[in-house]
Protein backbone atom coordinates (compact mmCIF):
# COMPACT_ATOMS: atom_id res chain seq x y z
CA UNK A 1 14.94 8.10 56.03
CA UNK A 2 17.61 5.14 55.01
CA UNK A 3 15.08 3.45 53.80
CA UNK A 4 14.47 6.19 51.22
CA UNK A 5 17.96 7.16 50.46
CA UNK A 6 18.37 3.10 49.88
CA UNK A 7 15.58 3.74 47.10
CA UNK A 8 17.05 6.59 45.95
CA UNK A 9 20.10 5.15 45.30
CA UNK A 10 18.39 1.94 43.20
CA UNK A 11 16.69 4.26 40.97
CA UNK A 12 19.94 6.42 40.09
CA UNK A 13 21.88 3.72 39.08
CA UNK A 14 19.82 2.39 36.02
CA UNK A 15 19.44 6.78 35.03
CA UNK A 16 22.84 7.36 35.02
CA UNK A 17 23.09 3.96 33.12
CA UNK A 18 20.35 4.38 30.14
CA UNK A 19 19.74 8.09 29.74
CA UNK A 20 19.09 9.00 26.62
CA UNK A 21 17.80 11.64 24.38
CA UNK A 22 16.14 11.65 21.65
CA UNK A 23 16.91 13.39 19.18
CA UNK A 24 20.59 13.83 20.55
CA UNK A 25 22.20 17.48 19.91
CA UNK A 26 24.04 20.33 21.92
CA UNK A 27 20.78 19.89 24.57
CA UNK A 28 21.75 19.25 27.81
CA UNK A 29 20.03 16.09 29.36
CA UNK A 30 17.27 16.12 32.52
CA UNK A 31 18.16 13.28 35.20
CA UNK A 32 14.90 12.22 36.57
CA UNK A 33 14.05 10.44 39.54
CA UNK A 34 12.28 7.12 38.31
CA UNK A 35 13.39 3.74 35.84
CA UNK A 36 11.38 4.82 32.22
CA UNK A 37 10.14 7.73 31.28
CA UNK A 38 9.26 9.28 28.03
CA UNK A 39 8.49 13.09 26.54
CA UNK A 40 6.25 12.63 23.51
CA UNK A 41 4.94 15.64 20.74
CA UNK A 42 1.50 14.47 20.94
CA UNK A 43 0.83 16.19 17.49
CA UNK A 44 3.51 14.37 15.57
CA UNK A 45 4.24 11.36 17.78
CA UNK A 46 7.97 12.06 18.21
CA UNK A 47 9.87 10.78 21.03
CA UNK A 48 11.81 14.10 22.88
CA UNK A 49 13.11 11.89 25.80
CA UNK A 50 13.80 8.47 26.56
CA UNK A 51 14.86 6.66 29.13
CA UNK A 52 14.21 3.01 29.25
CA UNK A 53 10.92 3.97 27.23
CA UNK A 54 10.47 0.91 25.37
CA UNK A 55 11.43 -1.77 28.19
CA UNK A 56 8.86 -3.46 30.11
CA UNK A 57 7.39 -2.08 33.49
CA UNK A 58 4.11 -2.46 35.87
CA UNK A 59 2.00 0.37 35.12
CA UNK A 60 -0.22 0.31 37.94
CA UNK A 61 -3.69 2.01 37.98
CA UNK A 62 -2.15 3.74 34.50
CA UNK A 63 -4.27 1.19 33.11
CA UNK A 64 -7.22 3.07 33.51
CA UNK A 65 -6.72 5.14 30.61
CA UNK A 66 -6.86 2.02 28.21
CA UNK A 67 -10.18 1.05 30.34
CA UNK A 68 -11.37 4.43 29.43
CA UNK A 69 -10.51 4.95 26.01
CA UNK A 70 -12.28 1.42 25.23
CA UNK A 71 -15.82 2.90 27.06
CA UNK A 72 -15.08 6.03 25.11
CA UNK A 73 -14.79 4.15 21.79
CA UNK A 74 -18.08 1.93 22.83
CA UNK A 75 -19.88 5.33 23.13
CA UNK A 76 -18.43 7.08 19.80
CA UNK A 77 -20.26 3.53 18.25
CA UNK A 78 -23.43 3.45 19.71
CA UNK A 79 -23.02 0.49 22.28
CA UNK A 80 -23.07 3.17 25.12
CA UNK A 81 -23.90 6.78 26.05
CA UNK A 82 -23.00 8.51 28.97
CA UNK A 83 -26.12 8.73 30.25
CA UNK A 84 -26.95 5.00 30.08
CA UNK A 85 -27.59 3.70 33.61
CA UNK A 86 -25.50 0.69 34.59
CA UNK A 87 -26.13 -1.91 37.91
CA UNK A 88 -23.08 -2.81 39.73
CA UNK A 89 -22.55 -6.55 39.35
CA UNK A 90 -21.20 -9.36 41.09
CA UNK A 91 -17.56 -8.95 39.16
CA UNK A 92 -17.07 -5.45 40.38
CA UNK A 93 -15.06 -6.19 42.91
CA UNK A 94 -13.09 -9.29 40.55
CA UNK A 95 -9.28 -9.13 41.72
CA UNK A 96 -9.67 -6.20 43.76
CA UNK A 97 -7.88 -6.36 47.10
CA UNK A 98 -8.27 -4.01 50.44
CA UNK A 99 -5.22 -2.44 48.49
CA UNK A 100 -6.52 -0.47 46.17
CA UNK A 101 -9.26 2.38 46.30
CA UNK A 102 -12.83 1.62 45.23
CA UNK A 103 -16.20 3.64 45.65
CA UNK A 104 -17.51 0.78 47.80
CA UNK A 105 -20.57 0.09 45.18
CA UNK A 106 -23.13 -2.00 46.24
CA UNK A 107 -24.29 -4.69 44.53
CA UNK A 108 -27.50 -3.46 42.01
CA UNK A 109 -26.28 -0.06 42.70
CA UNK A 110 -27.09 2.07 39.51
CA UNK A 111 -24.36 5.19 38.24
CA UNK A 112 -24.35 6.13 34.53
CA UNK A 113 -21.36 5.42 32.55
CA UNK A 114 -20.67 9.26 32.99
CA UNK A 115 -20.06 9.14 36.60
CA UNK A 116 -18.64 5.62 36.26
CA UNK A 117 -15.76 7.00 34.40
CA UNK A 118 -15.20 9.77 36.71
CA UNK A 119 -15.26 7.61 39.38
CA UNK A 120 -12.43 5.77 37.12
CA UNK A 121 -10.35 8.53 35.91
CA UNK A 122 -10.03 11.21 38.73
CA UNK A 123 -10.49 9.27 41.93
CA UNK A 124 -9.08 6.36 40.00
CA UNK A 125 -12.13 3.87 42.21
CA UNK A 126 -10.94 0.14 41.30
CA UNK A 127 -14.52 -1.01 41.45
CA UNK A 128 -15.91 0.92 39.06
CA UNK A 129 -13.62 0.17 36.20
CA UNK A 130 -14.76 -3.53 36.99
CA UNK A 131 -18.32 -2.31 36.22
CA UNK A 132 -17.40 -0.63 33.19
CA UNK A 133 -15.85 -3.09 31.78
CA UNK A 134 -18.29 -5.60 32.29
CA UNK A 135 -20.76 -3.81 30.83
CA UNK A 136 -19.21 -3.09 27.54
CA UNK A 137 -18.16 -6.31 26.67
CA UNK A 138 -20.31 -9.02 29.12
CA UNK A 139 -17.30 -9.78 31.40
CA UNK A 140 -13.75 -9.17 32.52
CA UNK A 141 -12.11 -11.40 30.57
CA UNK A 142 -13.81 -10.34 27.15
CA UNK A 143 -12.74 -6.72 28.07
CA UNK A 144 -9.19 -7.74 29.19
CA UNK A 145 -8.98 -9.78 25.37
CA UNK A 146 -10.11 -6.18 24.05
CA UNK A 147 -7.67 -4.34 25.43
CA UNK A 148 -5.17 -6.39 24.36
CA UNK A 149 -6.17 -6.36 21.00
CA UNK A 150 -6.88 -2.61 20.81
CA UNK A 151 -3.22 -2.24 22.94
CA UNK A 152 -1.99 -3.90 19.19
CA UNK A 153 -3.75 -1.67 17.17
CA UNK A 154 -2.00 1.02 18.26
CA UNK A 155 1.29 0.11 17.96
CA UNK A 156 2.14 -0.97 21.46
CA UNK A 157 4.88 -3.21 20.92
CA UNK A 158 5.16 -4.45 24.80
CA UNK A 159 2.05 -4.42 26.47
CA UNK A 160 -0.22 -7.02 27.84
CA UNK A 161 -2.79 -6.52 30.39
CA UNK A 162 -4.62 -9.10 32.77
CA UNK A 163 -7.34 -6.69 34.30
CA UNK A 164 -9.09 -3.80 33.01
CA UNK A 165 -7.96 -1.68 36.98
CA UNK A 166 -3.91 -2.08 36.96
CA UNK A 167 -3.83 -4.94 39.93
CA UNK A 168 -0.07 -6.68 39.75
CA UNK A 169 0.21 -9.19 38.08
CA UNK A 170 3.79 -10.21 36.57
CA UNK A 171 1.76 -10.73 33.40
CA UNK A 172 0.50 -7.28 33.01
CA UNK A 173 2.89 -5.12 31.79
CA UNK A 174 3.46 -2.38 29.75
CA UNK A 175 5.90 0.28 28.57
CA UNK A 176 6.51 4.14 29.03
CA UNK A 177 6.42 4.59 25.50
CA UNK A 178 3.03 2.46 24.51
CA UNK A 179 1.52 3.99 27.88
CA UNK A 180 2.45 7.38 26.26
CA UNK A 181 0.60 6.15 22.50
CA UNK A 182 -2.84 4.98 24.84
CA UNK A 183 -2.65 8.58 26.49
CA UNK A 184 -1.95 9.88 23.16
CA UNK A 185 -5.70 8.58 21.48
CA UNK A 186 -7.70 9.22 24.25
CA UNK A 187 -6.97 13.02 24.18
CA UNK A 188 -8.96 12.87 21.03
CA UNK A 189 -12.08 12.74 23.07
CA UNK A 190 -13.24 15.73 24.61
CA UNK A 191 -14.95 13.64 27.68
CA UNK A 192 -11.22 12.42 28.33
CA UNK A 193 -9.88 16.00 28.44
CA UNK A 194 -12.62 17.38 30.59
CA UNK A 195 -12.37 14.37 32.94
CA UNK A 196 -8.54 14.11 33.78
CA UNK A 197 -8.57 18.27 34.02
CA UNK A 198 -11.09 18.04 36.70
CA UNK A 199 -9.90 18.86 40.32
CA UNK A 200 -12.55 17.53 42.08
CA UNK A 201 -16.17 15.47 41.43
CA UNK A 202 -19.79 15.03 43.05
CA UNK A 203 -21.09 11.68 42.29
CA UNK A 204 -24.88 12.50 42.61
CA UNK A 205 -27.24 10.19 45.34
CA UNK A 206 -27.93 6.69 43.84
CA UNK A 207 -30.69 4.32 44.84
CA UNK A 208 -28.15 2.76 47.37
CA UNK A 209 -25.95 5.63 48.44
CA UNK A 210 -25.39 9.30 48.91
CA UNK A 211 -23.61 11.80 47.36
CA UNK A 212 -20.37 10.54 46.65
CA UNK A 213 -17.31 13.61 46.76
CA UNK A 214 -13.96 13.39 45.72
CA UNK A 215 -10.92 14.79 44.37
CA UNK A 216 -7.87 14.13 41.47
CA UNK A 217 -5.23 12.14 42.49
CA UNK A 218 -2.70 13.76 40.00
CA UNK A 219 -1.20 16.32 42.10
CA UNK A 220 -0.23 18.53 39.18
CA UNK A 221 -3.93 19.37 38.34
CA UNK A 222 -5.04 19.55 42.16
CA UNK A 223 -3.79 20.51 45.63
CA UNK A 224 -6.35 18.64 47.66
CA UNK A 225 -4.26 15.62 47.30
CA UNK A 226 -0.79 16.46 46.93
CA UNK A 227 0.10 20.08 47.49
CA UNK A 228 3.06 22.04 46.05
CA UNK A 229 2.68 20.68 42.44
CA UNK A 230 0.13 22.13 39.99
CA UNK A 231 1.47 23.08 36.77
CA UNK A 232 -0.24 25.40 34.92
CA UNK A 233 0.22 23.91 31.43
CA UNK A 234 -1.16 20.31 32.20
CA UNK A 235 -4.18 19.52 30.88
CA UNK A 236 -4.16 16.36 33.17
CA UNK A 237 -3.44 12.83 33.58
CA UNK A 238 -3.95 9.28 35.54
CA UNK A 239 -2.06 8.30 38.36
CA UNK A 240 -0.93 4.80 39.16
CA UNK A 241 0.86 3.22 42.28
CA UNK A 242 1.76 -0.54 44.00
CA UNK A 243 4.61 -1.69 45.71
CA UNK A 244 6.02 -3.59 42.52
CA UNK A 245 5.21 -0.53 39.97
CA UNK A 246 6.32 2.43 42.43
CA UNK A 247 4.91 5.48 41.77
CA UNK A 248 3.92 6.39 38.56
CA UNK A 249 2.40 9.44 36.37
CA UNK A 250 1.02 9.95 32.33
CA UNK A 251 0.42 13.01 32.18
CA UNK A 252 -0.56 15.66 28.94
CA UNK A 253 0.47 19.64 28.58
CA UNK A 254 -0.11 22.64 26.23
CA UNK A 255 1.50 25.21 25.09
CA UNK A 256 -0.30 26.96 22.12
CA UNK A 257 0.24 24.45 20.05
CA UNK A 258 2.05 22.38 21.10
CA UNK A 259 1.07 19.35 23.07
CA UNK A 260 3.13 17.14 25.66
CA UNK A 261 2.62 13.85 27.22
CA UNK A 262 4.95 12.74 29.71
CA UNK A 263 4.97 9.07 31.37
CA UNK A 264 6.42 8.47 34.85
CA UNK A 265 7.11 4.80 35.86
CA UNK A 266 8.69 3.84 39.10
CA UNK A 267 9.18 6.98 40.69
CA UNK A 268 8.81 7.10 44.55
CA UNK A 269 9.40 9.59 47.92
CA UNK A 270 12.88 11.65 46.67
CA UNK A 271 14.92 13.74 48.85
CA UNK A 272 15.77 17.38 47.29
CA UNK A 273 18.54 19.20 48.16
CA UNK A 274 18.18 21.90 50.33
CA UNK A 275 14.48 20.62 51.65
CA UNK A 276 13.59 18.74 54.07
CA UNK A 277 10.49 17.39 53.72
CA UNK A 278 10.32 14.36 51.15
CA UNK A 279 8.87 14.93 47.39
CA UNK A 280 6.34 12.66 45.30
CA UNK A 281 8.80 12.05 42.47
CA UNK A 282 6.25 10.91 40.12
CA UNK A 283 4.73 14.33 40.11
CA UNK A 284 7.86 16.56 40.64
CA UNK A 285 9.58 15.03 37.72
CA UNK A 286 6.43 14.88 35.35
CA UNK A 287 6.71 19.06 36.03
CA UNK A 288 10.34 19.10 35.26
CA UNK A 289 10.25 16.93 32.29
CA UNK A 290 6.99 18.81 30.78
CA UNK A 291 9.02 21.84 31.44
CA UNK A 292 11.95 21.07 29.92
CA UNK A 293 9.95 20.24 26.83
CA UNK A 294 8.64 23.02 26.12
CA UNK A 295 11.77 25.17 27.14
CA UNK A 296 14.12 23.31 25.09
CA UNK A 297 12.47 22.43 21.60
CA UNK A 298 10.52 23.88 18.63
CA UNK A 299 9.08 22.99 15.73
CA UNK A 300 11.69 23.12 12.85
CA UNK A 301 11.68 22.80 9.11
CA UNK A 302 14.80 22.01 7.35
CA UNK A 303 15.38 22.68 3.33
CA UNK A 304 18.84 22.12 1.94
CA UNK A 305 17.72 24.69 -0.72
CA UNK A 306 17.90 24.39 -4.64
CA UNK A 307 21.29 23.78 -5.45
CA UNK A 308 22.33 20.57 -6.96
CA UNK A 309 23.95 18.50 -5.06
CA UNK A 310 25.04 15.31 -7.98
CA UNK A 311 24.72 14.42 -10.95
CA UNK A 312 23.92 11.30 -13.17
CA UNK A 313 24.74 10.00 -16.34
CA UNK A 314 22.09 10.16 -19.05
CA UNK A 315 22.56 7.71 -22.10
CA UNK A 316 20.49 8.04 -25.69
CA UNK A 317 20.81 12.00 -25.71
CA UNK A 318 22.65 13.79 -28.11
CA UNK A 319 21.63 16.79 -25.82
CA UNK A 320 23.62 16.13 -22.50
CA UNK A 321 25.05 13.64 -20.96
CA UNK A 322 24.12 14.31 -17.55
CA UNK A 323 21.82 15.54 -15.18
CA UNK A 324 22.19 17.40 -12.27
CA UNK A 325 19.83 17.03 -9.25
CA UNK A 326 18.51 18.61 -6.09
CA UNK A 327 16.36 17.94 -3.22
CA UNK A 328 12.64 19.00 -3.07
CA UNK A 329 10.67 19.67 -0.26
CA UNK A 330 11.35 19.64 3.17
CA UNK A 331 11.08 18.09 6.37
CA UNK A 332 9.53 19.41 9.67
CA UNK A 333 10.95 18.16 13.07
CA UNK A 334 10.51 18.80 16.64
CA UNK A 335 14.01 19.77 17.43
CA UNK A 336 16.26 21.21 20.30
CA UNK A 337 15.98 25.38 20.07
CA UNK A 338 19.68 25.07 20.09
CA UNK A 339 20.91 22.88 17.45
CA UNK A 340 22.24 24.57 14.36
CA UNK A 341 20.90 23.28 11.68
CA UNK A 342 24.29 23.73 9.10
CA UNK A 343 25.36 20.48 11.29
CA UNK A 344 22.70 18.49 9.76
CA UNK A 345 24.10 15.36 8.32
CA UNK A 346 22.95 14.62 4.24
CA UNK A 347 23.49 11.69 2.72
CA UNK A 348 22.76 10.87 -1.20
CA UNK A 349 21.75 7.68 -2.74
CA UNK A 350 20.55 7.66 -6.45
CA UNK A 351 18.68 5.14 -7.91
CA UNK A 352 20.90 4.56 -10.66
CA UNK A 353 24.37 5.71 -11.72
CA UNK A 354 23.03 6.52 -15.14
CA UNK A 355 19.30 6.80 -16.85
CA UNK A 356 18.07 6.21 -20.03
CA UNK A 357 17.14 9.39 -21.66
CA UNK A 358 14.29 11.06 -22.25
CA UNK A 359 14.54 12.62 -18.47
CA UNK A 360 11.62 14.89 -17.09
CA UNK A 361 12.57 17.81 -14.88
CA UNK A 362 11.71 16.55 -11.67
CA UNK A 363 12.04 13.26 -12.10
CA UNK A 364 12.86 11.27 -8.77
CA UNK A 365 16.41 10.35 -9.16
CA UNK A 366 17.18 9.76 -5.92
CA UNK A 367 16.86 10.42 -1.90
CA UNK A 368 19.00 12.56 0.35
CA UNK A 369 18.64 11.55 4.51
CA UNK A 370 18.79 13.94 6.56
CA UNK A 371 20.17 13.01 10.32
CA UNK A 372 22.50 13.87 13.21
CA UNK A 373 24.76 12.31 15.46
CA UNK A 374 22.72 9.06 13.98
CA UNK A 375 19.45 9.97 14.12
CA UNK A 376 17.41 10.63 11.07
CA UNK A 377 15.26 13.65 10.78
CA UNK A 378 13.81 12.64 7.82
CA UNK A 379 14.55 11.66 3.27
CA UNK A 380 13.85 14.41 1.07
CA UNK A 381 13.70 13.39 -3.03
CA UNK A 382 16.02 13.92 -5.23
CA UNK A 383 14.99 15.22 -8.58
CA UNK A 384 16.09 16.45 -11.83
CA UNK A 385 16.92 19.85 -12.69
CA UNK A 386 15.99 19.66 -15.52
CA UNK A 387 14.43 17.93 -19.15
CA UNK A 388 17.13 16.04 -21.19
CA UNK A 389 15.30 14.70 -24.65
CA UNK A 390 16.13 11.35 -26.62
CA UNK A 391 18.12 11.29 -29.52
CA UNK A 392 15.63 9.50 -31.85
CA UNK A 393 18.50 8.16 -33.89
CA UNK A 394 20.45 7.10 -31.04
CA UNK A 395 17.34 5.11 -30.16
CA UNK A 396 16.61 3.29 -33.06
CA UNK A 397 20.31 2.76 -33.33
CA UNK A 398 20.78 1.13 -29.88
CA UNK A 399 17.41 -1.17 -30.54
CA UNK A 400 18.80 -2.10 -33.73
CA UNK A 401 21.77 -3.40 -31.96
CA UNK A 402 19.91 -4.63 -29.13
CA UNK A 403 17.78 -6.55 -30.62
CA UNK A 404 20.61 -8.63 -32.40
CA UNK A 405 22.17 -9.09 -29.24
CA UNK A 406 18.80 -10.15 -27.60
CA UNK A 407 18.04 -12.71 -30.11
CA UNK A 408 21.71 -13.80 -30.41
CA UNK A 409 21.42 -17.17 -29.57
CA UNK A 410 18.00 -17.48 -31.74
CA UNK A 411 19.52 -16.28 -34.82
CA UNK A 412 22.53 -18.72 -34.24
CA UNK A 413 19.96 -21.31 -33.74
CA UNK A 414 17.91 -20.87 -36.66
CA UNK A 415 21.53 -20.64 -38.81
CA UNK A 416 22.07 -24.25 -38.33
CA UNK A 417 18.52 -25.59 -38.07
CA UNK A 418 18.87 -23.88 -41.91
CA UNK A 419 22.28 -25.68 -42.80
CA UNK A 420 21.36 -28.68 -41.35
CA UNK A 421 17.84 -28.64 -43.05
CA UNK A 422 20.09 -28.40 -46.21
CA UNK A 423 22.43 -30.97 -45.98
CA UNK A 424 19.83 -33.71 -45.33
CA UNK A 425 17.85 -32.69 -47.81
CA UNK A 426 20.69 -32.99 -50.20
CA UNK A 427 21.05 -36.61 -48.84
CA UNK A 428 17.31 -37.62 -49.22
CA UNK A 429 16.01 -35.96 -52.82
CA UNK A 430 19.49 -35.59 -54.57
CA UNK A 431 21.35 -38.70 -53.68
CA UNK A 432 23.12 -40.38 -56.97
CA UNK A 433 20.83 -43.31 -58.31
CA UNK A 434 22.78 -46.96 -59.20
CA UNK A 435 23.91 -47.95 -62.43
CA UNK A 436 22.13 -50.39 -64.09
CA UNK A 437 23.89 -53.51 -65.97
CA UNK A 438 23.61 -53.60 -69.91
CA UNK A 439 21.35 -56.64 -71.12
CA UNK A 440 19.85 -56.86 -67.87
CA UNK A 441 16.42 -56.49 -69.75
CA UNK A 442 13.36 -58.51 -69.75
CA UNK A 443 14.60 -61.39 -72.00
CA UNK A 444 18.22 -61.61 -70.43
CA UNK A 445 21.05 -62.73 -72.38
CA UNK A 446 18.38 -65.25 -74.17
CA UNK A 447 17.30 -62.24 -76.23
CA UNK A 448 20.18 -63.08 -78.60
CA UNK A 449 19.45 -66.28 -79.15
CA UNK A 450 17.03 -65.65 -81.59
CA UNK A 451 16.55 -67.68 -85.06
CA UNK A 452 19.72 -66.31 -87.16
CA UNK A 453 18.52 -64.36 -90.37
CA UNK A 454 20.06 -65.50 -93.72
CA UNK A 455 18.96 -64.94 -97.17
CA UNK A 456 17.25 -68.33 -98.76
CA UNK A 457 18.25 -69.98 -102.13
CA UNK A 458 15.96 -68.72 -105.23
């Protein structure tokens, strides 16, 4: 019993420490028993809880449901079907220690991928996720590199896995949050959902064993296991546990509409108050937090109506000289059932201070964020109220002008090139010619040196 309160006490300290809500309001928060957890709407991908959900943590034989989504994906292209027959092989016991549960397949033994998966998902059988995996992509390590890759097509920001069953490693990691996004695309396969909701499983005869019977680990779909724990609302979930991951739960829930997937990580044996007999905290708290959900939030949609709410300048208008705007549209949120929505936070940010008419009603003008306490609900556009025309004379006035004060510097250019063209022209073609010297002609001065002329004697 110390030994429990001493783990009880570890795993309090880093709750009280990171708690956190998301989105905050008047909601009161749940304290839960574990080191991450998250509360997801499955239909819109919002986070409703968080604690420690996007920090790194061993998810344990959690795995399994990126193991099956990649067999499920294999079948949806034609690589598999569930009735395709597959031989255990020499890797399916690669990794796997006296540890962790297995179906004890033989080598050769022959299951279809159906009952290979169930074997996977509801009894959670290392041995036959080995199998599987080896058979949709040729070994282990191919199918480890594919779940890695299809862990980053998702969006998993923190997750890296070694082995295709959830054996430790301190390389294979993951978080509560991705864990909840893997969860989040398998429930888009109807084999998934039938699978995890099933309470117990008859493996038929194979050509080295008998019928094989067994039943779902995840106490909150079946008793057999765990009793004192079924939830009505859960549609089911895979179960993970080692010493270094604790005990640890992702788990899906409906509601009409409205669909839930919680993720438990390092959760162990909690004391109650008032009972005496210990609880499996991975389970209890999955209840409370799927509970809580669905108690404590709705689907919302704000409008901030049709009011305007600012205004900006228009230029080139002889018709106004500004226009008011308002938001359009609206946003939908899942939100706490008792925040009031006249304490969502707006703020405005327009484009411009001032536009250029002509202006079309509706124009986009702007944004308005909605948010509060610092978290953002979601932008809504800001448009125009209404049409404001151009002033055609305005217009041609204000290119007129523009266009001398565009080509400024040209003009001012092309002034001098003009001048300067002149002056040296003046210089070259119309420079003054020199003066020539009188009797500077052919003969010279000897041209008057000629016989002298005088009138002869009769």
């Amino acid at each position: 019993m110390k030994k429990y309160r001493f783990l009880a006490f570890l795993l309090l300290i880093p709750m009280l420490n990171s708690l956190l809500i998301v989105p905050a309001g008047a909601l009161e928060p749940i304290d839960l028993y574990c080191t991450h957890a998250v509360l997801l709407d499955a239909n819109y991908g919002e986070v409703l809880y968080n604690k420690n959900a996007y920090e790194r943590a061993f998810p344990a034989s959690t795995t399994k449901i990126m193991t099956a989504l990649l067999v499920l994906e294999g079948i949806e292209a034609g690589q598999l079907s569930l009735s395709t027959p597959v031989a255990a092989g020499e890797t399916r016991m690669q990794g796997v220690t006296e540890s962790y549960v297995n179906a004890a397949l033989k080598l050769g033994e022959v299951l279809t991928v159906e009952e290979l998966l169930y074997c996977t998902l509801v009894p959670s059988y290392a041995d036959a996720a080995n199998v599987l995996a080896a058979e949709l992509d040729g070994t282990i390590e191919d199918f480890v590199t594919h779940m890695n890759r299809k862990a980053g097509a998702l969006g998993c920001q923190d997750t890296h896995f070694t082995n295709p069953v959830g054996i430790h490693n301190e390389e294979h990691y993951s978080t509560a949050y991705d864990l909840a996004l893997i969860m989040q695309e398998c429930l888009r396969y109807d084999t998934f959902r039938t699978m995890i909701k099933t309470a117990e499983h008859r493996v038929p005869a194979t050509n080295m064993s008998g019928e094989r019977h067994f039943y779902n680990t995840n106490g909150l779909i079946s008793n057999l296991n765990y009793l004192g724990y079924v939830y009505d609302k859960c549609i089911g979930g895979k179960t993970g546990r080692t010493d270094e991951a604790g005990r640890c739960l992702v788990a899906a829930a409906e509601d009409g509409e409205t669909l839930l997937i919680s993720v438990i990580l390092g959760s162990g044996p909690m004391q109650v108050p008032g009972e005496e007999k210990l609880k499996q905290g991975q389970f209890r708290e999955s209840k409370r937090l799927l509970q809580w959900g669905f108690e404590n939030f709705r689907r919302v949609t704000i409008t901030q109506g049709d009011e305007p709410v600012d205004k900006v300048a228009v230029t080139m208008s002889r018709q106004a000289d500004e226009v008011n705007v308002k938001p359009q549209g609206s946003v939908t949120r899942t939100l706490p059932k008792d925040l009031d929505l006249e304490n969502i936070e707006t703020e405005v940010t327009l484009f411009a201070k001032e536009v250029e008419a002509p202006v079309e009603e509706g124009q986009v003008l702007g944004t308005m964020k909605l948010s509060y306490e610092g978290e953002v609900y979601g932008v809504l556009d800001l448009v125009a109220v209404n049409a404001v025309e151009r002033s055609e004379l305005l217009y041609k006035k204000e290119q007129f002008f523009e266009f001398f004060r565009s080509h400024y510097k040209q003009l001012v250019l092309a002034a001098v090139s003009i001048v300067a063209a002149g002056v040296l022209l003046r210089v070259l073609v119309f420079r003054k010619k020199p003066k020539r010297h009188a009797g500077s002609g052919a003969g010279g001065r000897g041209s008057y040196r000629g016989t002298r002329v005088g009138k002869r004697g009769g």
